[in-house]
C-alpha atoms as a PDB file:
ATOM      1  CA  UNK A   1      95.972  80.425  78.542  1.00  0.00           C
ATOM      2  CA  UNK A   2      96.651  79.766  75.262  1.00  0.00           C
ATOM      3  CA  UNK A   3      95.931  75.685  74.864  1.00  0.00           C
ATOM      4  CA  UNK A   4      92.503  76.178  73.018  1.00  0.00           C
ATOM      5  CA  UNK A   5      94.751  76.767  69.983  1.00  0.00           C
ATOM      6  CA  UNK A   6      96.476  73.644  70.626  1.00  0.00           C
ATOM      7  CA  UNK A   7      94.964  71.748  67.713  1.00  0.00           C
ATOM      8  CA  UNK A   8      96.002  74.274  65.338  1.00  0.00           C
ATOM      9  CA  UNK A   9      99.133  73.841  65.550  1.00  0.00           C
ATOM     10  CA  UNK A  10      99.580  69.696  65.733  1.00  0.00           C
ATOM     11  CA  UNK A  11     103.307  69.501  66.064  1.00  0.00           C
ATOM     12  CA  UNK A  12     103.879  71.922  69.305  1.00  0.00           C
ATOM     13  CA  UNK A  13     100.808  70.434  70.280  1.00  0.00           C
ATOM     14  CA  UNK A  14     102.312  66.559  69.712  1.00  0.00           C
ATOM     15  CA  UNK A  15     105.636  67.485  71.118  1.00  0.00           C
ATOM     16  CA  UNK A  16     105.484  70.134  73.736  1.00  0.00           C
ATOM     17  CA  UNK A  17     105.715  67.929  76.856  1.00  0.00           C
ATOM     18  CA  UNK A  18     108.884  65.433  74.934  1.00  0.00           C
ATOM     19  CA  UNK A  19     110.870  68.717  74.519  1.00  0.00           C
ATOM     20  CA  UNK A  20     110.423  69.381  78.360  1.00  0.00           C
ATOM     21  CA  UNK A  21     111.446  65.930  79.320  1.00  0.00           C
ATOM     22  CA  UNK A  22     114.224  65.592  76.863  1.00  0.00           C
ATOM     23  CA  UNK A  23     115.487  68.961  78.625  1.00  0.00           C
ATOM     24  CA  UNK A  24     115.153  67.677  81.771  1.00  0.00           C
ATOM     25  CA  UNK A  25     117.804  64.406  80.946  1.00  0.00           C
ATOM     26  CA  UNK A  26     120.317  66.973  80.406  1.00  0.00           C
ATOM     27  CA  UNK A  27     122.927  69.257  82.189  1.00  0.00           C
ATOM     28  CA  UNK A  28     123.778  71.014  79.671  1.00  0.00           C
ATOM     29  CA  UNK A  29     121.037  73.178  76.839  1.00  0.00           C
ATOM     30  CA  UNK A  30     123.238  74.460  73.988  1.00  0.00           C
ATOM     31  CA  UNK A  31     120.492  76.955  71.516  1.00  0.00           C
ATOM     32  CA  UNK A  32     121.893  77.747  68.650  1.00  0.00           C
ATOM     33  CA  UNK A  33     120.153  79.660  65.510  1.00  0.00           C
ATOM     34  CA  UNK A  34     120.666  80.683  61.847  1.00  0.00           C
ATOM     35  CA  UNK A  35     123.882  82.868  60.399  1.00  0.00           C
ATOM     36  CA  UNK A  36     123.400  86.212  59.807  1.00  0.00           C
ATOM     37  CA  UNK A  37     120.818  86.540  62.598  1.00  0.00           C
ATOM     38  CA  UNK A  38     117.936  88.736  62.515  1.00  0.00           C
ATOM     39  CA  UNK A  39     115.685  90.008  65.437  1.00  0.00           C
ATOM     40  CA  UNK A  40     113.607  86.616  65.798  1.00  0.00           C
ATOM     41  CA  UNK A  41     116.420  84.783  65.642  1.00  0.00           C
ATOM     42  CA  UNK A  42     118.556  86.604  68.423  1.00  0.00           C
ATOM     43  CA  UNK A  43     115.074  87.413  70.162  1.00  0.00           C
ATOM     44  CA  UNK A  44     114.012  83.118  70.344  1.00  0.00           C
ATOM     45  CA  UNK A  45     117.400  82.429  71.265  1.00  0.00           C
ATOM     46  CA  UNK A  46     117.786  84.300  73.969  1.00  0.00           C
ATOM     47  CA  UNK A  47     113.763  84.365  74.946  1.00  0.00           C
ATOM     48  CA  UNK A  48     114.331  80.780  75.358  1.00  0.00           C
ATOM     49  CA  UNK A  49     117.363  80.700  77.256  1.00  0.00           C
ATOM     50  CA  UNK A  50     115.596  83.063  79.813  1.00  0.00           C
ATOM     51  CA  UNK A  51     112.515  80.537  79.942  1.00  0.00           C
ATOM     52  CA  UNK A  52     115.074  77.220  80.328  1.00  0.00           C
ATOM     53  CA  UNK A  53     116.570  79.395  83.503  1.00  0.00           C
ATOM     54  CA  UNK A  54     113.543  79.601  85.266  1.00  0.00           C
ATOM     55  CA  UNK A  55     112.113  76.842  84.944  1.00  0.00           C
ATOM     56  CA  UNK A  56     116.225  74.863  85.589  1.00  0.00           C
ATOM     57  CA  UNK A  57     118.173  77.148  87.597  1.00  0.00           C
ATOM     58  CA  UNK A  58     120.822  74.392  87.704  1.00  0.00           C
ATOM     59  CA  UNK A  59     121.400  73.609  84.023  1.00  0.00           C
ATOM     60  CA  UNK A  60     123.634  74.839  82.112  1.00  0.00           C
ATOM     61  CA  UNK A  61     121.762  77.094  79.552  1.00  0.00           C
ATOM     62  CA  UNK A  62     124.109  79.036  76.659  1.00  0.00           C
ATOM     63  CA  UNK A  63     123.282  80.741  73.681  1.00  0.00           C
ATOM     64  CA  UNK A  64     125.920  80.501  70.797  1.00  0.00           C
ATOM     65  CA  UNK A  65     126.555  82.095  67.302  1.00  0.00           C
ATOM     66  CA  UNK A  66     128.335  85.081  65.792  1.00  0.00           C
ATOM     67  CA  UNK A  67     127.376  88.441  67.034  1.00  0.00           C
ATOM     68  CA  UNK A  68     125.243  90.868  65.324  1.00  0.00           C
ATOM     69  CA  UNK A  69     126.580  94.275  65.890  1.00  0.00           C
ATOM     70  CA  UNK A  70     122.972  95.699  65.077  1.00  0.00           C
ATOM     71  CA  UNK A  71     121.219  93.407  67.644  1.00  0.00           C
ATOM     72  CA  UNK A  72     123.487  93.584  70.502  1.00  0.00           C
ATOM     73  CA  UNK A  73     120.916  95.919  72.102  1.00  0.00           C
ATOM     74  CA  UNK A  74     118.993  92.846  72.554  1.00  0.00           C
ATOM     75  CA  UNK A  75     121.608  90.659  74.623  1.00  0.00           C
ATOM     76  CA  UNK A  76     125.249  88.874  74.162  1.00  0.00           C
ATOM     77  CA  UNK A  77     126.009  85.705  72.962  1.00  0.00           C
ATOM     78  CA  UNK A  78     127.980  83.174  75.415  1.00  0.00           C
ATOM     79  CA  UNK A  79     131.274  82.142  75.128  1.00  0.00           C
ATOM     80  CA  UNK A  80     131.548  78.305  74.116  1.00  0.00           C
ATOM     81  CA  UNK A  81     133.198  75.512  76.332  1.00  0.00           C
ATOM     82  CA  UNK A  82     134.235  72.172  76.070  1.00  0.00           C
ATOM     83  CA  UNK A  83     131.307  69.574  76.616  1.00  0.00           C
ATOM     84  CA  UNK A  84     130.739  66.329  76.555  1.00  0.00           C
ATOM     85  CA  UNK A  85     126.771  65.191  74.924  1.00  0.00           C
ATOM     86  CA  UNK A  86     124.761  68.126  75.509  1.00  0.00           C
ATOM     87  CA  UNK A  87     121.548  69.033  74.444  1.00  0.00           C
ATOM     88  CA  UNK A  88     121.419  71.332  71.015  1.00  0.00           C
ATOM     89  CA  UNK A  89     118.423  72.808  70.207  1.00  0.00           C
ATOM     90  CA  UNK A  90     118.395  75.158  67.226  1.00  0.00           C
ATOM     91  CA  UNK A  91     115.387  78.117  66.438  1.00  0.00           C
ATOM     92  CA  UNK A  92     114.441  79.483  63.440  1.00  0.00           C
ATOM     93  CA  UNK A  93     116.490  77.890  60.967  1.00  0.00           C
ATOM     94  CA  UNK A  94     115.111  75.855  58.451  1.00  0.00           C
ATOM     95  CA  UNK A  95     118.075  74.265  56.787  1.00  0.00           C
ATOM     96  CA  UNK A  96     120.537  72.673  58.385  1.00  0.00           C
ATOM     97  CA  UNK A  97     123.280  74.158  56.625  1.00  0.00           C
ATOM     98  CA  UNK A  98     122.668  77.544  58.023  1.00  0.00           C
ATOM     99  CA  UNK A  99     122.865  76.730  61.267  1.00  0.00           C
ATOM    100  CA  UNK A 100     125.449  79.470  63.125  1.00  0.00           C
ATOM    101  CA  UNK A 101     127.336  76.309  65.175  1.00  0.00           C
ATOM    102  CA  UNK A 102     128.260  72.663  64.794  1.00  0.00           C
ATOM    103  CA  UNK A 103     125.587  70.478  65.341  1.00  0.00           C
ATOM    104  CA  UNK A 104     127.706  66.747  66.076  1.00  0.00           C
ATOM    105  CA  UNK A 105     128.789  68.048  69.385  1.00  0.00           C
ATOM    106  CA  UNK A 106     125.209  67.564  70.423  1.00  0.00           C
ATOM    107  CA  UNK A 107     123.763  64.227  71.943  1.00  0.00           C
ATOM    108  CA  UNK A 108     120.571  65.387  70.570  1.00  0.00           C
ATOM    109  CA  UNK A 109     119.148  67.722  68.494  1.00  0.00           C
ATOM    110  CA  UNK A 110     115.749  69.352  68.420  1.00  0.00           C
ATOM    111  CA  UNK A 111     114.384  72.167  65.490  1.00  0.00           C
ATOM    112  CA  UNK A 112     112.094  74.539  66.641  1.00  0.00           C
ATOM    113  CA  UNK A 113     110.987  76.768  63.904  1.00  0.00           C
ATOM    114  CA  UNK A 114     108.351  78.114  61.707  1.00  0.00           C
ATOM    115  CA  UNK A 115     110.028  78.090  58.128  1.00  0.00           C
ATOM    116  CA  UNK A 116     108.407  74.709  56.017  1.00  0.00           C
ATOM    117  CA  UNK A 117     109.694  72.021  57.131  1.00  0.00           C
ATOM    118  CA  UNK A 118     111.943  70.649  54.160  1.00  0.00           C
ATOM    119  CA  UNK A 119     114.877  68.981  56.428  1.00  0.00           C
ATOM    120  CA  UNK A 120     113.535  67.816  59.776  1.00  0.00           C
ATOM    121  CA  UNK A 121     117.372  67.305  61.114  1.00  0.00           C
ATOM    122  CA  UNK A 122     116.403  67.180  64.199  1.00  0.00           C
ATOM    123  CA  UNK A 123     115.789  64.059  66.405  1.00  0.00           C
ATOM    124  CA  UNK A 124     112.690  66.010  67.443  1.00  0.00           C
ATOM    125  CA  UNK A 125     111.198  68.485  65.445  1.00  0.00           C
ATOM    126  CA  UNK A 126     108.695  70.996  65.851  1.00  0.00           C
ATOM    127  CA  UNK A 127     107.568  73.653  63.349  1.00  0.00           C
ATOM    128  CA  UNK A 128     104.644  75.511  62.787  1.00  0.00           C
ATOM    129  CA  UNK A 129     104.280  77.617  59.647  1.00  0.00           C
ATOM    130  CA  UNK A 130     101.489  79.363  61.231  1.00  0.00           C
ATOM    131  CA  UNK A 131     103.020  81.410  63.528  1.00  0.00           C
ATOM    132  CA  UNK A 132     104.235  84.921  62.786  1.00  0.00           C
ATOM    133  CA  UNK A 133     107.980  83.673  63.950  1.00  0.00           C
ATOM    134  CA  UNK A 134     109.311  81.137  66.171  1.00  0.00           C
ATOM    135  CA  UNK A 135     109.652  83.964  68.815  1.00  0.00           C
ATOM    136  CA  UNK A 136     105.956  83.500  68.595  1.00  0.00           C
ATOM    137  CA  UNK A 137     105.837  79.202  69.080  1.00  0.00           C
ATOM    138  CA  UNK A 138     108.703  79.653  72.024  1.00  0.00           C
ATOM    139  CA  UNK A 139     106.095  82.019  73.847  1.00  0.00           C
ATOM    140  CA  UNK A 140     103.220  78.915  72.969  1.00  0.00           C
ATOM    141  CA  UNK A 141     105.742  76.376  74.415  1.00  0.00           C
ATOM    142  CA  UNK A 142     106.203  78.079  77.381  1.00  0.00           C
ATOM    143  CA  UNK A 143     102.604  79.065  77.790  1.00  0.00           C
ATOM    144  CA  UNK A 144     101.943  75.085  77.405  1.00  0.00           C
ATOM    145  CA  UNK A 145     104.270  74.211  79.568  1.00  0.00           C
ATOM    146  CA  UNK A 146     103.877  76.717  82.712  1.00  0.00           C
ATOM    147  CA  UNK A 147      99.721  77.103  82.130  1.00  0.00           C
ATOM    148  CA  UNK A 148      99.601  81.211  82.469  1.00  0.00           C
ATOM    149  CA  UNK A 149     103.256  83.018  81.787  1.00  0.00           C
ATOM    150  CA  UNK A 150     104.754  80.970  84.921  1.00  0.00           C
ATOM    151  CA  UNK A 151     108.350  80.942  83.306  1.00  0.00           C
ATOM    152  CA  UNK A 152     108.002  84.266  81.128  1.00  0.00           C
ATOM    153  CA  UNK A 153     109.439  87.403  82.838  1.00  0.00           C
ATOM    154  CA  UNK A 154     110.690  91.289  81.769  1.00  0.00           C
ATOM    155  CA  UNK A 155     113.347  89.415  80.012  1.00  0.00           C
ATOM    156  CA  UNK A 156     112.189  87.198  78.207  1.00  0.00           C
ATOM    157  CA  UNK A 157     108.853  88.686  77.359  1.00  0.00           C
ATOM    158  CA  UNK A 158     111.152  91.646  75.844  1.00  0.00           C
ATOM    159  CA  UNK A 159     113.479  89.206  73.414  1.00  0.00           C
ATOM    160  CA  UNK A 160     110.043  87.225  72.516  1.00  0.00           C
ATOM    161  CA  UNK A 161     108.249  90.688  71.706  1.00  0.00           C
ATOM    162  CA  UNK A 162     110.905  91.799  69.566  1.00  0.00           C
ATOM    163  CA  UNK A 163     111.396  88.670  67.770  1.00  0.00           C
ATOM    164  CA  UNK A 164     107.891  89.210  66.950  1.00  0.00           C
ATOM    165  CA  UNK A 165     107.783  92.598  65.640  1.00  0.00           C
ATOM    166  CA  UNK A 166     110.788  92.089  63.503  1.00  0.00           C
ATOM    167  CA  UNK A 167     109.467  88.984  61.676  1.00  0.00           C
ATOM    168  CA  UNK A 168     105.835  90.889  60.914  1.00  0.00           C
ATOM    169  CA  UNK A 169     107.260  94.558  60.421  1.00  0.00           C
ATOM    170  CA  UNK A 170     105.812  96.139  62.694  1.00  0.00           C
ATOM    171  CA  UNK A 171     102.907  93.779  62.792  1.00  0.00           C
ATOM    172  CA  UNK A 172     102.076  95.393  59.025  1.00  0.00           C
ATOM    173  CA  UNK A 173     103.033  91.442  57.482  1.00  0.00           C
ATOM    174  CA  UNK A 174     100.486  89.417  56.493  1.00  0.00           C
ATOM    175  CA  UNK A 175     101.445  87.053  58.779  1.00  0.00           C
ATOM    176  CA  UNK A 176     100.485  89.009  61.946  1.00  0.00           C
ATOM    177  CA  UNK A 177      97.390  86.815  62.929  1.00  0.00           C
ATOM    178  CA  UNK A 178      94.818  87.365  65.683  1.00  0.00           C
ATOM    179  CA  UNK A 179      96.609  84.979  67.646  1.00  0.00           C
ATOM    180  CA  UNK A 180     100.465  87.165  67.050  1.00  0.00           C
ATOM    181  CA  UNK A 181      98.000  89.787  68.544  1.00  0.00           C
ATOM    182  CA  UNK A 182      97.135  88.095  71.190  1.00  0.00           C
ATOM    183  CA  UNK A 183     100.340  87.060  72.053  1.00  0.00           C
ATOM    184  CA  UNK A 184     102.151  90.575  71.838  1.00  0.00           C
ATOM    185  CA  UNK A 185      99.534  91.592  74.371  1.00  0.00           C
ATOM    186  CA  UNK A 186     100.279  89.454  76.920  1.00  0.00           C
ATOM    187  CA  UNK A 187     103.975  90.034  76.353  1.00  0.00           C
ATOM    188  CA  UNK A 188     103.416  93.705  76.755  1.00  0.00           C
ATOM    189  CA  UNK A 189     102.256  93.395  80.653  1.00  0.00           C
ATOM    190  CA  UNK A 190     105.759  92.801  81.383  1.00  0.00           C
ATOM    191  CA  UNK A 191     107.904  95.599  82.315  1.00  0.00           C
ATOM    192  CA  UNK A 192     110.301  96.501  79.487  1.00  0.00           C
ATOM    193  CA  UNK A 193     110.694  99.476  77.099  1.00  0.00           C
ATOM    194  CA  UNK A 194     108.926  98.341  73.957  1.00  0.00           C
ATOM    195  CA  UNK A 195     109.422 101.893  72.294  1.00  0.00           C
ATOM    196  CA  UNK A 196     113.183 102.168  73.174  1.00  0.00           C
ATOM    197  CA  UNK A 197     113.806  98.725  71.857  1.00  0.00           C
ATOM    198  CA  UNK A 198     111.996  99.518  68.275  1.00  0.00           C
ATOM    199  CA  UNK A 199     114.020 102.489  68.371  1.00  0.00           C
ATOM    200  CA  UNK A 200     117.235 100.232  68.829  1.00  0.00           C
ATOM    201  CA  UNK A 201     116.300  98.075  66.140  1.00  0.00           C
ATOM    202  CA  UNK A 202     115.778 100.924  63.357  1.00  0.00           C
ATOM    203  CA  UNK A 203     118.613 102.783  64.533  1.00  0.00           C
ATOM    204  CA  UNK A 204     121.004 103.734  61.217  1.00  0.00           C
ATOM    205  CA  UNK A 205     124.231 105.497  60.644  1.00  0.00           C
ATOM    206  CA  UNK A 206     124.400 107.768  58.466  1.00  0.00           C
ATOM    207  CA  UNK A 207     125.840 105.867  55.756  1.00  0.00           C
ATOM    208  CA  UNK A 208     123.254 103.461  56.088  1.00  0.00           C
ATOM    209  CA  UNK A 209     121.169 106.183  55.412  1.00  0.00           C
ATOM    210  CA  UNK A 210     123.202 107.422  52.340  1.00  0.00           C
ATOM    211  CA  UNK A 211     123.160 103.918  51.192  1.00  0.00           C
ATOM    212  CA  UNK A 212     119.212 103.916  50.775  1.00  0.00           C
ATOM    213  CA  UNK A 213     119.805 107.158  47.994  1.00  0.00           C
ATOM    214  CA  UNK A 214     121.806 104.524  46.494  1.00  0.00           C
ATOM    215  CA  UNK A 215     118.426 101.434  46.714  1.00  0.00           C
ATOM    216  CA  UNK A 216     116.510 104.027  45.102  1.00  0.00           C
ATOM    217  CA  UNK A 217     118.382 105.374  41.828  1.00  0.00           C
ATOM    218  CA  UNK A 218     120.069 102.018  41.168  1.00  0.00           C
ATOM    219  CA  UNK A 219     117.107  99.240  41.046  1.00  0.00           C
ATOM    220  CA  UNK A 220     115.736  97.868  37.246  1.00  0.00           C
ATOM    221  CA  UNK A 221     112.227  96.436  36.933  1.00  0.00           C
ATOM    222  CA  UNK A 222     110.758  94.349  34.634  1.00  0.00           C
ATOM    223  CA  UNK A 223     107.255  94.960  32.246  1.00  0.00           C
ATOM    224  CA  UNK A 224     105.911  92.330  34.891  1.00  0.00           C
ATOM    225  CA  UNK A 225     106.365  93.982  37.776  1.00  0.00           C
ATOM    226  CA  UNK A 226     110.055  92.047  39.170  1.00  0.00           C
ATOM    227  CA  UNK A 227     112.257  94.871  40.685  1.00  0.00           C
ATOM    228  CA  UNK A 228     115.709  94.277  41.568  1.00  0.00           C
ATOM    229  CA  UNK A 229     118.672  95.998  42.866  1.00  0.00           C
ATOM    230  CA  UNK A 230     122.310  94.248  42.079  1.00  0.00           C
ATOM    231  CA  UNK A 231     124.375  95.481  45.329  1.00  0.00           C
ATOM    232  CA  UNK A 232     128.228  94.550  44.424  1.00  0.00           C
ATOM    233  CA  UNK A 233     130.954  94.312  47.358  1.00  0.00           C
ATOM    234  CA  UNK A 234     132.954  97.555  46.267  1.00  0.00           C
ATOM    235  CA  UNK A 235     129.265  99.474  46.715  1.00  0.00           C
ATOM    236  CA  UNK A 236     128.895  98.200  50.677  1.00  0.00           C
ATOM    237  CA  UNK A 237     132.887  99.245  50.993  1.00  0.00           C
ATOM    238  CA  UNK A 238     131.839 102.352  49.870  1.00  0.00           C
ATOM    239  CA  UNK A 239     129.267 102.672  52.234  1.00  0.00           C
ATOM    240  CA  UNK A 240     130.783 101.412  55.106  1.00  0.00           C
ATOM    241  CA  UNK A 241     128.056  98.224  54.912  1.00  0.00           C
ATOM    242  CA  UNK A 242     128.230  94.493  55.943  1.00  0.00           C
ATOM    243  CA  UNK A 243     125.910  92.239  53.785  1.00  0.00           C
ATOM    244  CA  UNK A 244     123.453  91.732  56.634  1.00  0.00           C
ATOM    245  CA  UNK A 245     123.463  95.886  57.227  1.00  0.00           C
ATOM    246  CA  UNK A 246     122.869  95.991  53.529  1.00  0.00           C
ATOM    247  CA  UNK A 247     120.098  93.452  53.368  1.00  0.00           C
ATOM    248  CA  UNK A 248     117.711  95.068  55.823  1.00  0.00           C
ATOM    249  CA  UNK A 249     116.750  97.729  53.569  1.00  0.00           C
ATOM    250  CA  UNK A 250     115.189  95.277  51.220  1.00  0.00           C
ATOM    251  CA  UNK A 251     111.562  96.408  52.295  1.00  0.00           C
ATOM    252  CA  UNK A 252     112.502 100.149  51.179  1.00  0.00           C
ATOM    253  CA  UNK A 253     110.698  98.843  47.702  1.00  0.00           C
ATOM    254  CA  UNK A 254     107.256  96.759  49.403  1.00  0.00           C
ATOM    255  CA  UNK A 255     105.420 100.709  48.597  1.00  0.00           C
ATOM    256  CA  UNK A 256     106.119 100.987  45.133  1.00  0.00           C
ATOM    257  CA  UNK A 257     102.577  99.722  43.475  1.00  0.00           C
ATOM    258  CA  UNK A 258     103.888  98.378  40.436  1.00  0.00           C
ATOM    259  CA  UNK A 259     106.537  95.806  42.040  1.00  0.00           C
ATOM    260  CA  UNK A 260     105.015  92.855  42.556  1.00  0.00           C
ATOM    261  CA  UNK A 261     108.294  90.432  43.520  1.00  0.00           C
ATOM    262  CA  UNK A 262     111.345  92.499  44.762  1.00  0.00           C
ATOM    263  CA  UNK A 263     115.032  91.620  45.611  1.00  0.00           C
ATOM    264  CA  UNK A 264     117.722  92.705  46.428  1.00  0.00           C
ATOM    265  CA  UNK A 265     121.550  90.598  45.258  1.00  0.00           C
ATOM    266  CA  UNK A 266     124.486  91.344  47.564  1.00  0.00           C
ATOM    267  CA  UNK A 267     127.838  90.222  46.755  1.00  0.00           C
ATOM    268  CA  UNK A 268     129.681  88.630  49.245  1.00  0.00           C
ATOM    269  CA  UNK A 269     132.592  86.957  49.372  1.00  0.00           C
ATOM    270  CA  UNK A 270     132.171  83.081  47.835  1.00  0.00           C
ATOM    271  CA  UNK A 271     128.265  84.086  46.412  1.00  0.00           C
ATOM    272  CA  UNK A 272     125.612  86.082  46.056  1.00  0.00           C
ATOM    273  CA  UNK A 273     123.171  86.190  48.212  1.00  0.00           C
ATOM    274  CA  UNK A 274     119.638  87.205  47.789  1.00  0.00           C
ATOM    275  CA  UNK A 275     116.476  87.997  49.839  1.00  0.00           C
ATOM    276  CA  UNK A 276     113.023  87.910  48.229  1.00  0.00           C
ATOM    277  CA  UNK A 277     110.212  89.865  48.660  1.00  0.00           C
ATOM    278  CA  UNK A 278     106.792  89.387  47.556  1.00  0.00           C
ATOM    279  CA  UNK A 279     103.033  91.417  48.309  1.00  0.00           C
ATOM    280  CA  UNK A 280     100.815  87.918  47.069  1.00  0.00           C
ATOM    281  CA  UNK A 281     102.514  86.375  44.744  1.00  0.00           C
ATOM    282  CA  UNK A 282     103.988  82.468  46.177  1.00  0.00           C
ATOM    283  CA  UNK A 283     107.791  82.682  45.622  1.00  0.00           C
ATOM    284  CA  UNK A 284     109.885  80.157  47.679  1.00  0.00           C
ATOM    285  CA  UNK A 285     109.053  77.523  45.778  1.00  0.00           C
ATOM    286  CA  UNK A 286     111.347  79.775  43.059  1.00  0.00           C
ATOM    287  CA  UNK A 287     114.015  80.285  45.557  1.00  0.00           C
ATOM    288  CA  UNK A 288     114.127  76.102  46.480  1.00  0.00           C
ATOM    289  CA  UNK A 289     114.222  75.617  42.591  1.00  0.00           C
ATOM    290  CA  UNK A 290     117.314  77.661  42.949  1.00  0.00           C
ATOM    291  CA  UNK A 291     119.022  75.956  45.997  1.00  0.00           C
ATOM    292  CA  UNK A 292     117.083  78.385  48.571  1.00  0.00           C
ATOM    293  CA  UNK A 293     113.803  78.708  50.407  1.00  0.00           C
ATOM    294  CA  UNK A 294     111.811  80.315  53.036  1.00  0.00           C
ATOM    295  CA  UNK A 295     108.346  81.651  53.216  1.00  0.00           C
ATOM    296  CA  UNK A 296     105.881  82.099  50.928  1.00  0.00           C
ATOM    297  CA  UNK A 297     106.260  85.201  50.685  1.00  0.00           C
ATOM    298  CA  UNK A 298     109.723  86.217  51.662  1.00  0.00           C
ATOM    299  CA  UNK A 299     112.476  83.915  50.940  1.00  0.00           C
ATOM    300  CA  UNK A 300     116.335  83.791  50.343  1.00  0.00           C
ATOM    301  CA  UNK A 301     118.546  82.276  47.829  1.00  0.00           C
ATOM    302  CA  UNK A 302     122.711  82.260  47.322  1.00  0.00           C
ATOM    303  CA  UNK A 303     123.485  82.108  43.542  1.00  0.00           C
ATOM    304  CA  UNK A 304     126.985  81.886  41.819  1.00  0.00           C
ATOM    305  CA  UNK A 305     127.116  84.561  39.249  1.00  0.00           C
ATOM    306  CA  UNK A 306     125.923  87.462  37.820  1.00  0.00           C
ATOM    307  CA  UNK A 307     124.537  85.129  34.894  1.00  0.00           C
ATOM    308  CA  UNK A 308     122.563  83.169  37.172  1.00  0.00           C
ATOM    309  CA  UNK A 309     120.873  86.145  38.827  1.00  0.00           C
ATOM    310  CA  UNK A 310     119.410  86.541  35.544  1.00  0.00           C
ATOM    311  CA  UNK A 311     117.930  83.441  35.275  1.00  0.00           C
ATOM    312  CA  UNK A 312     116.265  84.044  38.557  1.00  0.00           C
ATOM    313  CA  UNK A 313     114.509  87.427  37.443  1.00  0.00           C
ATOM    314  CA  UNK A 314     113.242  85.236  34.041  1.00  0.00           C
ATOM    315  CA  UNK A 315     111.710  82.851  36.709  1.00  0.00           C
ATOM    316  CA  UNK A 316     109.971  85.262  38.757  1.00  0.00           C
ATOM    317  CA  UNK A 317     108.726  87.198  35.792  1.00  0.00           C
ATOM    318  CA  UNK A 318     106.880  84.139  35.173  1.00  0.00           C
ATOM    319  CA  UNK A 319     105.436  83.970  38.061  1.00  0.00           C
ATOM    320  CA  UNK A 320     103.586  87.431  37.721  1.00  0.00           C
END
């Protein structure tokens, strides 16, 4: 259905039908994703394990990483066994580094994502920075490969759909295209509980409720328009939080008019780490400067100190 868009996007479109064969000269599919996994990350990893089981009900299909306690709603990770050469492919996750898994058990490797493609580590690669998420691009590669939603079912159109609607908010993110729109529609004639799931996903306890009074009477901005909140590992103790918990409240600030570039710094245990915000302004090519990256428009950086995290909000400010 969806192949007129084909020479949009030139890698899926270049590399769809190697990914199925290299799949098929396997036994074994190993998909792992990014650390500290957010909905599109849990929701293409799973989606596409769904997809590889209908298409191979004989191959062995598992989906590894660390648990989110937040996103269990959404499915369970496998337990890992001892192989010998199997296939890895890794979603959403841009840098090798962050993958949640070790990569040299693989035979093969293949990154499917929609971050910029800085480290191509995979022995086939294919990203598209114009999709929404990569929940999106595994619902194109399946569409390519099955001509009309032959391998998409309740399950997996659920994980894709909510991969989707976490990376655009909602669909409120400027990256929500006609085509995301598109896609979420078809996804949406498959029988699961859309409303349930969104409910799921911005479900909070109390304390992470508490801990937004906290956001609000505790960020500094700058003349510019940078706001920041500094969240330090004694505050998330207090609350209760883990860093990831933490970090999904940095869009409580995208309403305030006169912040431009937001963040929010949360200490962890070797580093800070920080995720970037921005309405229009370009700022991951500030967060690679720094060791990071990401979007355009919403990227992620670890820094070493306190001192450091200054130097970041005197290189934002001069981006505004």
């Amino acid at each position: 259905m969806f192949t007129e868009y084909m020479n949009h996007y030139p890698s899926l479109r270049d590399n769809y039908k190697k990914l199925l064969n290299m799949i098929n000269d396997y036994d074994e599919v190993i998909i792992l994703r990014h650390v500290r996994p957010d909905p599109d990350a849990i929701g293409s990893q799973l989606g596409l394990k769904e997809i590889l089981k209908s298409i191979f009900p004989n191959k062995k299909v598992t989906a590894l990483g660390e648990s989110e306690t937040s996103l269990e709603f959404l499915g369970q990770m496998d337990t890992a066994t001892s192989v010998e050469k199997p296939l890895l492919i890794v979603v959403d996750t841009a840098g090798a580094g962050r993958i949640d898994g070790d990569i040299s058990l693989g035979d093969k490797i293949v990154k499917i994502d929609h971050h910029p493609n800085h480290e191509p580590y995979g022995d086939l690669n294919i990203v598209e920075t114009g999709v929404s998420s990569t929940s999106e691009l595994i619902y194109l590669l399946a569409d390519a490969w099955g001509f009309d939603n032959d391998y998409i079912n309740d399950v997996s159109a659920r994980l894709l759909y909510s991969g989707i609607v976490g990376d655009t908010g909602r669909f409120l993110f400027n990256n929500t295209s006609t085509l995301t729109l598109k896609v979420a529609s078809e996804l949406r004639k498959f029988d699961f509980d859309a409303a349930k799931d969104m409910m799921d996903m911005n479900r909070q306890s109390i304390e992470q409720f508490r801990f937004k009074g906290y956001l609000i009477n505790n960020f500094k901005m700058t003349d510019k328009g940078v706001l920041y909140v500094w969240v330090p590992a004694s505050v998330l103790s207090e609350y209760g939080l883990t860093s990831n918990e933490a970090s999904m409240h940095v869009n409580i600030y995208r309403e305030i008019d006169e912040a431009g570039i937001w963040f929010m710094a949360v200490e962890e245990e070797t580093d800070i780490r920080v995720r970037l915000r921005s309405k229009e302004t370009v700022i991951n090519d500030v967060a690679e400067s720094f060791g990071g990256g990401g979007h355009p428009l919403a990227s992620g950086v670890s820094i070493a100190s306190q001192d450091e995290l200054q130097l970041l909000v005197e290189a934002l400010d001069r981006k505004l």
